[in-house]
PDB file of N, CA and C in Angstrom:
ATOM      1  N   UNK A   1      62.080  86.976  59.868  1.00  0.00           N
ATOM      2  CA  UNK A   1      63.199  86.810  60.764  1.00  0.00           C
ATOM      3  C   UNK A   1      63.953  88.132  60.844  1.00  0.00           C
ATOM      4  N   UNK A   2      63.914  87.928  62.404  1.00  0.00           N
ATOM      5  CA  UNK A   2      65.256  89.649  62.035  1.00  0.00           C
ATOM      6  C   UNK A   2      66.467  89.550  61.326  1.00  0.00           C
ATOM      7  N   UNK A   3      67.049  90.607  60.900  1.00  0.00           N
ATOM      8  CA  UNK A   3      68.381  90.348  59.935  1.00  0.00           C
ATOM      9  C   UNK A   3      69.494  90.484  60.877  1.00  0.00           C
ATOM     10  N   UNK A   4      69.686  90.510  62.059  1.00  0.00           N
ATOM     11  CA  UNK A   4      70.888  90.762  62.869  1.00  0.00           C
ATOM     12  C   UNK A   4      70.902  88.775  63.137  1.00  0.00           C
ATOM     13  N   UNK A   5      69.918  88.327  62.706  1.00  0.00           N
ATOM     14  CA  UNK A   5      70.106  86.850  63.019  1.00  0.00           C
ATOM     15  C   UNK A   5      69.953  85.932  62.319  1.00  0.00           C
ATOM     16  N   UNK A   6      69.530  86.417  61.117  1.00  0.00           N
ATOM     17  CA  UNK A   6      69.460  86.001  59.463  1.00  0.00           C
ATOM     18  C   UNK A   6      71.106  85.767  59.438  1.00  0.00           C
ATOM     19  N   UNK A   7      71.945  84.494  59.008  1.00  0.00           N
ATOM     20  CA  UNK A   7      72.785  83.415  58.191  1.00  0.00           C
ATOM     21  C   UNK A   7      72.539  83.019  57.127  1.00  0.00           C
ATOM     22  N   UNK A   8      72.894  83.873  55.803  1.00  0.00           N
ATOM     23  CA  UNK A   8      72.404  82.706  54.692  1.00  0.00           C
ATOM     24  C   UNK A   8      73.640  81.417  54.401  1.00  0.00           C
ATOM     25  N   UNK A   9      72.958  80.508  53.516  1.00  0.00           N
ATOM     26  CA  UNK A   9      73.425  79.337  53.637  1.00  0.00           C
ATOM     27  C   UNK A   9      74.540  79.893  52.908  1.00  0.00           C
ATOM     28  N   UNK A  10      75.530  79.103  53.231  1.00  0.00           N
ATOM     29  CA  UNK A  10      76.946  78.756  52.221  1.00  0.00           C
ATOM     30  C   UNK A  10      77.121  78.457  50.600  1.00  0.00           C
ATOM     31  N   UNK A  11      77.630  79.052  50.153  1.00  0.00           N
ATOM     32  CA  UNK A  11      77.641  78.377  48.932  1.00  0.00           C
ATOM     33  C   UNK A  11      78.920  77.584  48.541  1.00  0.00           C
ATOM     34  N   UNK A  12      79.560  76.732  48.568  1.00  0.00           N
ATOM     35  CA  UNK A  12      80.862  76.195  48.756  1.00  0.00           C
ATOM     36  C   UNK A  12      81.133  75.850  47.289  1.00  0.00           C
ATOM     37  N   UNK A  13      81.756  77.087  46.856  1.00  0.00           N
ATOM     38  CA  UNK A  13      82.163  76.955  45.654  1.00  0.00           C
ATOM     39  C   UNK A  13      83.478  77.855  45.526  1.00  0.00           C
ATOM     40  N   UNK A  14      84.240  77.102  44.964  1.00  0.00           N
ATOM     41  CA  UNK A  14      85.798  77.514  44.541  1.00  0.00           C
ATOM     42  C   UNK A  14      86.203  78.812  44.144  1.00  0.00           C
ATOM     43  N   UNK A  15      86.884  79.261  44.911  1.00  0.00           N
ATOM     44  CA  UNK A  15      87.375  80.786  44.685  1.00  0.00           C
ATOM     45  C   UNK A  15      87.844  80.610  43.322  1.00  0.00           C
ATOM     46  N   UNK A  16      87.713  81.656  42.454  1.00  0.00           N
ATOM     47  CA  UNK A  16      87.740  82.226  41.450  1.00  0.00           C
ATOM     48  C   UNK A  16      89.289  82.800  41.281  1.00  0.00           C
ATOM     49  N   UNK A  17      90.391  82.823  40.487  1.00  0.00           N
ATOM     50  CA  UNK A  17      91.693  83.330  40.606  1.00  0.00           C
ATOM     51  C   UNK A  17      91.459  84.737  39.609  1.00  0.00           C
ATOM     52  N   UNK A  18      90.999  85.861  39.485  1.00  0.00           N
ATOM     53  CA  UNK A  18      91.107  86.706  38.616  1.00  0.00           C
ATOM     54  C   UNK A  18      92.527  86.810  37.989  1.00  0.00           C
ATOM     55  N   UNK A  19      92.498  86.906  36.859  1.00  0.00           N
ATOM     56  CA  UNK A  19      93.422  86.511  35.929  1.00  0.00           C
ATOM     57  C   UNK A  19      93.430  87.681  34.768  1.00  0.00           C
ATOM     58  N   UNK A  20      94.450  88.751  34.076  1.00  0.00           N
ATOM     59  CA  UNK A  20      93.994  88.993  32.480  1.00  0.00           C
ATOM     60  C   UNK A  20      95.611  88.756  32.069  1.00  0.00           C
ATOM     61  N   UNK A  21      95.534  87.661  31.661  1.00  0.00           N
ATOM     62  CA  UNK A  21      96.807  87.261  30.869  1.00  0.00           C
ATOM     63  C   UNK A  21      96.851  86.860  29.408  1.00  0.00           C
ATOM     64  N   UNK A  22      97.354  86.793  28.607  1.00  0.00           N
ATOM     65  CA  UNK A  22      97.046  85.858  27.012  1.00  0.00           C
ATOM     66  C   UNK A  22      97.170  84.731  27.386  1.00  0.00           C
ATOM     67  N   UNK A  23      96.891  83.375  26.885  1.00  0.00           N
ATOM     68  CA  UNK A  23      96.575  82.555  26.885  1.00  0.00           C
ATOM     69  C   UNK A  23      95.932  82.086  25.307  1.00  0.00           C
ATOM     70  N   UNK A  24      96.588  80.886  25.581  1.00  0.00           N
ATOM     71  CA  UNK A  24      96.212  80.020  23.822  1.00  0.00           C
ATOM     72  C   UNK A  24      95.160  78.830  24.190  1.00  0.00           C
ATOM     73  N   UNK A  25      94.209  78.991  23.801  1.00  0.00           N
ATOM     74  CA  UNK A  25      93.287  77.791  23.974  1.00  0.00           C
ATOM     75  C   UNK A  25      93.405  76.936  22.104  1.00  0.00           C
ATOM     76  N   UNK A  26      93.212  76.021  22.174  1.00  0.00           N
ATOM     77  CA  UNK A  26      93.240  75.003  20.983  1.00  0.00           C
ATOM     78  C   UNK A  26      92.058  74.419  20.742  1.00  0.00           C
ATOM     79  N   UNK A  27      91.149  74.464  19.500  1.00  0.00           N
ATOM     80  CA  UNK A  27      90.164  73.474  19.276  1.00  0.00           C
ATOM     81  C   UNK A  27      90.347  72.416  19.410  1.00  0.00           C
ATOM     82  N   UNK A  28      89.280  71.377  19.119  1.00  0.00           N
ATOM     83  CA  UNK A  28      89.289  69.876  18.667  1.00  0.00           C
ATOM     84  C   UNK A  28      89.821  69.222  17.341  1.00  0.00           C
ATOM     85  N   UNK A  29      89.737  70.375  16.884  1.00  0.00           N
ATOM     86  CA  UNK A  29      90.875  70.441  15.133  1.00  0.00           C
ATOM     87  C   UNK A  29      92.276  70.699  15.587  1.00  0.00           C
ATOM     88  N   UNK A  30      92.653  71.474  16.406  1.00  0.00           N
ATOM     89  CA  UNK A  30      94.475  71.619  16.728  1.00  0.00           C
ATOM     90  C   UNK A  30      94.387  73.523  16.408  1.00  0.00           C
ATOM     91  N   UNK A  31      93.485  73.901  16.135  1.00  0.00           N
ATOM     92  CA  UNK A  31      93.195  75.235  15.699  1.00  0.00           C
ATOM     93  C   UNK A  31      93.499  76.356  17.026  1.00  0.00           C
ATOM     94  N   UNK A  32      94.583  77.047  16.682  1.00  0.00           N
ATOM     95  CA  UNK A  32      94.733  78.000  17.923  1.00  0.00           C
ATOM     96  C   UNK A  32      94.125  79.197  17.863  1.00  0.00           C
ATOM     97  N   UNK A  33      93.578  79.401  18.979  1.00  0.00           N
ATOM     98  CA  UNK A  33      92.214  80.609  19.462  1.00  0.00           C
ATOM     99  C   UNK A  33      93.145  81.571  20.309  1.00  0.00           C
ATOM    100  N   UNK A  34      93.441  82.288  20.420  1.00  0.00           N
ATOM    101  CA  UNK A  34      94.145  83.535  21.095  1.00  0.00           C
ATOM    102  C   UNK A  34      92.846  83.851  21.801  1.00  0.00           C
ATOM    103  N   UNK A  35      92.942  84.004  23.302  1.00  0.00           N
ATOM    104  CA  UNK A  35      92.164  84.784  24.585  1.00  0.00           C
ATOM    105  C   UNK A  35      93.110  85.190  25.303  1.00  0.00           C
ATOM    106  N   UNK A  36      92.014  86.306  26.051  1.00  0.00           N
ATOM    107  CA  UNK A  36      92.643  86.814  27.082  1.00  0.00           C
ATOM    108  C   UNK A  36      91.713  86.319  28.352  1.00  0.00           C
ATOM    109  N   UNK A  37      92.398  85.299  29.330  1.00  0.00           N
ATOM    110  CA  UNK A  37      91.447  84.642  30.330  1.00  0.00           C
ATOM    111  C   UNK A  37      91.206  85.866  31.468  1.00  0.00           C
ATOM    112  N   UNK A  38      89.840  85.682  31.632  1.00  0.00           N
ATOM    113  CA  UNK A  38      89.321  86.766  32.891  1.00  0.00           C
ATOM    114  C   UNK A  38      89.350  86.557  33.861  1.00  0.00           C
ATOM    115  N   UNK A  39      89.095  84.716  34.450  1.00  0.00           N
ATOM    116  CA  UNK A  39      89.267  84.496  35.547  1.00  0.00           C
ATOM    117  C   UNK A  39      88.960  82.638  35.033  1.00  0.00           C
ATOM    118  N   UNK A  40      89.909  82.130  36.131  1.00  0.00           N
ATOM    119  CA  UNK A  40      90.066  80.381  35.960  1.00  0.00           C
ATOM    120  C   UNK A  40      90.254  80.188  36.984  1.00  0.00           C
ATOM    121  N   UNK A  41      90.132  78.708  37.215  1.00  0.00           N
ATOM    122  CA  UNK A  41      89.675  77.986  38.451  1.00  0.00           C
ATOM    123  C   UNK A  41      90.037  76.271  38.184  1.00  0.00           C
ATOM    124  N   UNK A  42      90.313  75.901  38.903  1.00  0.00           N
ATOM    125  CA  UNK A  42      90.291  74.075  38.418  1.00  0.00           C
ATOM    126  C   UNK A  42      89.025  73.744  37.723  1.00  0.00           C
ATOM    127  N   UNK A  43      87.864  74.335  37.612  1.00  0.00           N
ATOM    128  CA  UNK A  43      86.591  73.404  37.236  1.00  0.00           C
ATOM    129  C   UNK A  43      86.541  74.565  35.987  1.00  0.00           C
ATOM    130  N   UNK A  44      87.191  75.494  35.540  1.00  0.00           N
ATOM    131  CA  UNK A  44      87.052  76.126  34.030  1.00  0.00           C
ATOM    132  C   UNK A  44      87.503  77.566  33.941  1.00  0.00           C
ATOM    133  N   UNK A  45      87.126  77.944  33.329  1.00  0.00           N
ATOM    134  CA  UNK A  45      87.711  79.829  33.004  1.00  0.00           C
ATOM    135  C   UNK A  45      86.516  80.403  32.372  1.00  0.00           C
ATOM    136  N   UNK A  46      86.905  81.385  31.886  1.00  0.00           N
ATOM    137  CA  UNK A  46      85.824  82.214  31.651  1.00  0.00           C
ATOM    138  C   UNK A  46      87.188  83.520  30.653  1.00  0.00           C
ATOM    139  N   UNK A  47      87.054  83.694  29.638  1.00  0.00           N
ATOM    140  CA  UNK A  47      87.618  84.431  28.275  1.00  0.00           C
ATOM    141  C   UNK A  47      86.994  85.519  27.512  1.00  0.00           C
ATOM    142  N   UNK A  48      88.227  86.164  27.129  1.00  0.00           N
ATOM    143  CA  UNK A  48      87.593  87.255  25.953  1.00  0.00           C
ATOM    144  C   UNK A  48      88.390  86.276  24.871  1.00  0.00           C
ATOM    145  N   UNK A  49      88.017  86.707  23.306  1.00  0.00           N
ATOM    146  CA  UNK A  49      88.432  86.118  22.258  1.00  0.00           C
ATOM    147  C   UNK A  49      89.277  87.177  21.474  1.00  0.00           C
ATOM    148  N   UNK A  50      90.180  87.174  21.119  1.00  0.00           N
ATOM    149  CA  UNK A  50      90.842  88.212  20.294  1.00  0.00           C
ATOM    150  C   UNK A  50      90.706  88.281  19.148  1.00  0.00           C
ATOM    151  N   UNK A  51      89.441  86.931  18.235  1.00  0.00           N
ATOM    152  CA  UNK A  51      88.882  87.347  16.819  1.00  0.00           C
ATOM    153  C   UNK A  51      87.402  86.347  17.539  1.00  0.00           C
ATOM    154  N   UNK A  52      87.441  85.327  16.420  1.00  0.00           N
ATOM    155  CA  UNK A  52      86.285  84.744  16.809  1.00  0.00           C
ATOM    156  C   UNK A  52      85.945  83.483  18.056  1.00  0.00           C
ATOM    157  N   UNK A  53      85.228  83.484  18.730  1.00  0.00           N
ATOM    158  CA  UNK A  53      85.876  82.881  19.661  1.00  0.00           C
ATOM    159  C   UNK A  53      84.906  81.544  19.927  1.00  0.00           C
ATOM    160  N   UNK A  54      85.078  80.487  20.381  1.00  0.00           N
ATOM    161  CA  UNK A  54      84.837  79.401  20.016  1.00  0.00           C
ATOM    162  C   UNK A  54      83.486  79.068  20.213  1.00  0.00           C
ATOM    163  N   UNK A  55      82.501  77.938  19.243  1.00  0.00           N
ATOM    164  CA  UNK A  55      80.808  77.941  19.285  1.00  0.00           C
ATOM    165  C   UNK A  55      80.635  77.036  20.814  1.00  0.00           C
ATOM    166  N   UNK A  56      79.549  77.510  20.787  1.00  0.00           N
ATOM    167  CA  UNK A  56      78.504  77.058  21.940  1.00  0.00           C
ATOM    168  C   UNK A  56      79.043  74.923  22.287  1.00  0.00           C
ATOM    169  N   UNK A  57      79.093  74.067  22.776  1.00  0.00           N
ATOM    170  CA  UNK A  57      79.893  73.331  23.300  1.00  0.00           C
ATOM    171  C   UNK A  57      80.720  72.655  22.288  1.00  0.00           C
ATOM    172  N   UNK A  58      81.405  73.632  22.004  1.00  0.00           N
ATOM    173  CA  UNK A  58      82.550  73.066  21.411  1.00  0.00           C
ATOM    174  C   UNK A  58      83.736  72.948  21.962  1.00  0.00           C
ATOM    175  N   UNK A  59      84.763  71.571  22.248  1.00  0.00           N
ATOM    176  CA  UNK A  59      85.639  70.659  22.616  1.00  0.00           C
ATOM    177  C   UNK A  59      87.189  71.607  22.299  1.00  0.00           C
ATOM    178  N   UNK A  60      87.363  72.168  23.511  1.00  0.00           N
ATOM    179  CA  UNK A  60      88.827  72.929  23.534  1.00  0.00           C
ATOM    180  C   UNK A  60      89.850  72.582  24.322  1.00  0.00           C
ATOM    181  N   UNK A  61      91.222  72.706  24.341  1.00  0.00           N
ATOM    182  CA  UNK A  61      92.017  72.304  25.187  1.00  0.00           C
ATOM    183  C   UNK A  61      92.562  73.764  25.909  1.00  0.00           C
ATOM    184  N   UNK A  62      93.382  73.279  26.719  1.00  0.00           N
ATOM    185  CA  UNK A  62      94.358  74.171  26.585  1.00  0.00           C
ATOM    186  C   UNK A  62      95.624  73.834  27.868  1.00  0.00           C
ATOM    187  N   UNK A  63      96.684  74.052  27.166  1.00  0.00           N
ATOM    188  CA  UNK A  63      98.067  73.668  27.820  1.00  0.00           C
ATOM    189  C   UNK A  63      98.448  74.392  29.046  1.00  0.00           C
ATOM    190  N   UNK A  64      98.418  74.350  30.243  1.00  0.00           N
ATOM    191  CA  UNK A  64      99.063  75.041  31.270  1.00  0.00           C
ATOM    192  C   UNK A  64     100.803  75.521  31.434  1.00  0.00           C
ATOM    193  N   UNK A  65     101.028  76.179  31.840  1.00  0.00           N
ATOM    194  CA  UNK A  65     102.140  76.556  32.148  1.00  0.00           C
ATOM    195  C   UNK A  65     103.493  75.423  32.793  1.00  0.00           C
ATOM    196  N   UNK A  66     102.572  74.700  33.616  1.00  0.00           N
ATOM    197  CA  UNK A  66     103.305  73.412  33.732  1.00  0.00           C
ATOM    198  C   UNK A  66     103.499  72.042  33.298  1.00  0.00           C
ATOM    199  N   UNK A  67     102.706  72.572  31.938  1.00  0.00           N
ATOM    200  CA  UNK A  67     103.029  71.330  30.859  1.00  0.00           C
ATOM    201  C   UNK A  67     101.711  70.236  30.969  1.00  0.00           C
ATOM    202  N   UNK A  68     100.739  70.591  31.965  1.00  0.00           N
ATOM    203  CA  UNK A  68      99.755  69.781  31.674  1.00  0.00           C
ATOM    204  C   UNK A  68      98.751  69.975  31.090  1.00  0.00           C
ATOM    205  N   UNK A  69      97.636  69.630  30.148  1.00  0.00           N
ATOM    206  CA  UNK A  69      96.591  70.041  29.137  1.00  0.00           C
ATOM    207  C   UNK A  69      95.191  69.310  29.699  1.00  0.00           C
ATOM    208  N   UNK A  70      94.579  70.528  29.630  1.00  0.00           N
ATOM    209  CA  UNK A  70      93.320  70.482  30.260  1.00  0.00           C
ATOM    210  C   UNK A  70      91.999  70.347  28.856  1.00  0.00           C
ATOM    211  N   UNK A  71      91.271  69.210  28.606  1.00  0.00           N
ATOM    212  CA  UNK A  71      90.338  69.449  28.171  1.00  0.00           C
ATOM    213  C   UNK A  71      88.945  69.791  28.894  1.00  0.00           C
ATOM    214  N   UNK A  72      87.985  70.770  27.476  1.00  0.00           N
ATOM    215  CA  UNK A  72      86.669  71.266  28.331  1.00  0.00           C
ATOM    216  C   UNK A  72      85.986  71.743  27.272  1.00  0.00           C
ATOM    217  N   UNK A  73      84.618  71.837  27.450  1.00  0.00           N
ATOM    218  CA  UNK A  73      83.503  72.244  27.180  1.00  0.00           C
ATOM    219  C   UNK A  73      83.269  73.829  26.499  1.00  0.00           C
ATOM    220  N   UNK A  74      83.338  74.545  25.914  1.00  0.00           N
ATOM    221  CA  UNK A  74      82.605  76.103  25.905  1.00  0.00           C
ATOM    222  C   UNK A  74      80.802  75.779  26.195  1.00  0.00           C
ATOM    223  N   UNK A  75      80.756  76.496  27.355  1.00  0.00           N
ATOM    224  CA  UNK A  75      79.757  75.958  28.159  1.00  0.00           C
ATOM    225  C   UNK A  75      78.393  77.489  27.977  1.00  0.00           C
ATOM    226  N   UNK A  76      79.306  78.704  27.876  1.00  0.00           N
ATOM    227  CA  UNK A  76      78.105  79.998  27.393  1.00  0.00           C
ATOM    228  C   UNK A  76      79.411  80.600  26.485  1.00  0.00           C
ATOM    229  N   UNK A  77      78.921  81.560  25.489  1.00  0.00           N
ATOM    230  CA  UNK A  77      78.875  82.533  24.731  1.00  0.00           C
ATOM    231  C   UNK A  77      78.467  83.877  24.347  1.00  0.00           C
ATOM    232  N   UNK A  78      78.783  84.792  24.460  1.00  0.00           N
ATOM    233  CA  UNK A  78      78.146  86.237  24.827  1.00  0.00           C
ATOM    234  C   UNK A  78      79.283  86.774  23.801  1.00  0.00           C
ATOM    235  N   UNK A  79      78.892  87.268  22.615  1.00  0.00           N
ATOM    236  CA  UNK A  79      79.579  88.016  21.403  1.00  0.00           C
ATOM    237  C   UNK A  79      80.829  87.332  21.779  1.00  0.00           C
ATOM    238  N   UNK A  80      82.467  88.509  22.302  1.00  0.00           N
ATOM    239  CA  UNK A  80      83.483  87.073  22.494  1.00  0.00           C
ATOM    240  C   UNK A  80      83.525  86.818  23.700  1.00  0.00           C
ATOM    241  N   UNK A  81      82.805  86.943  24.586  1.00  0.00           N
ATOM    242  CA  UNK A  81      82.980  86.232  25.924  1.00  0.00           C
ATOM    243  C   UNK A  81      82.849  84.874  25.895  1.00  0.00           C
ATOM    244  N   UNK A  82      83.460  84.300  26.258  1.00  0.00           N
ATOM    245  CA  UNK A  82      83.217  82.556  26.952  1.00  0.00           C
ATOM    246  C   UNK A  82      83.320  81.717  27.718  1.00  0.00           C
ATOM    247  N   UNK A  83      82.678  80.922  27.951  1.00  0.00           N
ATOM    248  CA  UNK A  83      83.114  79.875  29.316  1.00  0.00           C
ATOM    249  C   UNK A  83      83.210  78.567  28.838  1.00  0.00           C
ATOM    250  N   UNK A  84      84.399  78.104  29.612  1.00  0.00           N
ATOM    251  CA  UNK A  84      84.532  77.261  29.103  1.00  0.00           C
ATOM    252  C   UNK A  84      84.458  75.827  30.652  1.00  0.00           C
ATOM    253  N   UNK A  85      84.073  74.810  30.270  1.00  0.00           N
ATOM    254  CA  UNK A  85      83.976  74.231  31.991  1.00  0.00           C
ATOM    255  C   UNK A  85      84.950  72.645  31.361  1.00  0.00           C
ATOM    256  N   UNK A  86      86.155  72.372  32.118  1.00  0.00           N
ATOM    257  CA  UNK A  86      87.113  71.351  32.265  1.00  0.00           C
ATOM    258  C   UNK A  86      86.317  70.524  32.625  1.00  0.00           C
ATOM    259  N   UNK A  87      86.454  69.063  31.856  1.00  0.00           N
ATOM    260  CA  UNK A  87      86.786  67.762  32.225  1.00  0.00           C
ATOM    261  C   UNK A  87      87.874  67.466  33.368  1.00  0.00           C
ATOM    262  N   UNK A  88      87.179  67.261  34.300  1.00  0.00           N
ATOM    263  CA  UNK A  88      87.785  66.405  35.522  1.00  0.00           C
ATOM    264  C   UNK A  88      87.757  65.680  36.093  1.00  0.00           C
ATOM    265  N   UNK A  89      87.481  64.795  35.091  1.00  0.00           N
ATOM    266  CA  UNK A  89      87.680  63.545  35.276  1.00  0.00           C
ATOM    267  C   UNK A  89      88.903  62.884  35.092  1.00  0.00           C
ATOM    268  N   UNK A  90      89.422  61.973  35.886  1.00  0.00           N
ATOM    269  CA  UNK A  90      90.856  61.706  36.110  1.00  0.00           C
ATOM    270  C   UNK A  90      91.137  60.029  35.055  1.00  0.00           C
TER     271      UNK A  90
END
């Protein structure tokens, strides 16, 4: 196909808010994890860890600014990088 008429498909997925702020994420123990979030979204974030930063799907929270608390998943791990993907279920 020529490329002046090549459309690739859509990918309809949620803009990304780039973010580098501190931020406190909490284990499933109550254990506070100090990050610095890279970028978040309603469906999860994505973190650096400022020591060790949390295992492969392990159960984290974390409190928003407007008082509501989001649980989620650490979904990948890369030395301290992490992702983490929210429960949204209502």
């Amino acid at each position: 196909m020529d490329e002046p008429r090549f459309r690739p498909t859509p990918h309809w997925r949620e803009r990304r808010r780039r973010r580098c702020m501190r931020f406190a994420l909490t284990d499933s123990a109550g254990v506070e994890i100090a990050v610095i979030v890279r970028d978040i979204s309603t469906r999860g974030l994505s973190a650096a860890a400022m020591g060790t930063p949390p295992a492969l799907n392990e159960v984290v929270r974390a409190r928003l600014a407007d008082g509501r608390v989001l649980w989620g998943l650490v979904r990948w791990q890369d030395d301290n990088l992490f992702g983490v993907e929210f429960d949204t279920q209502e």
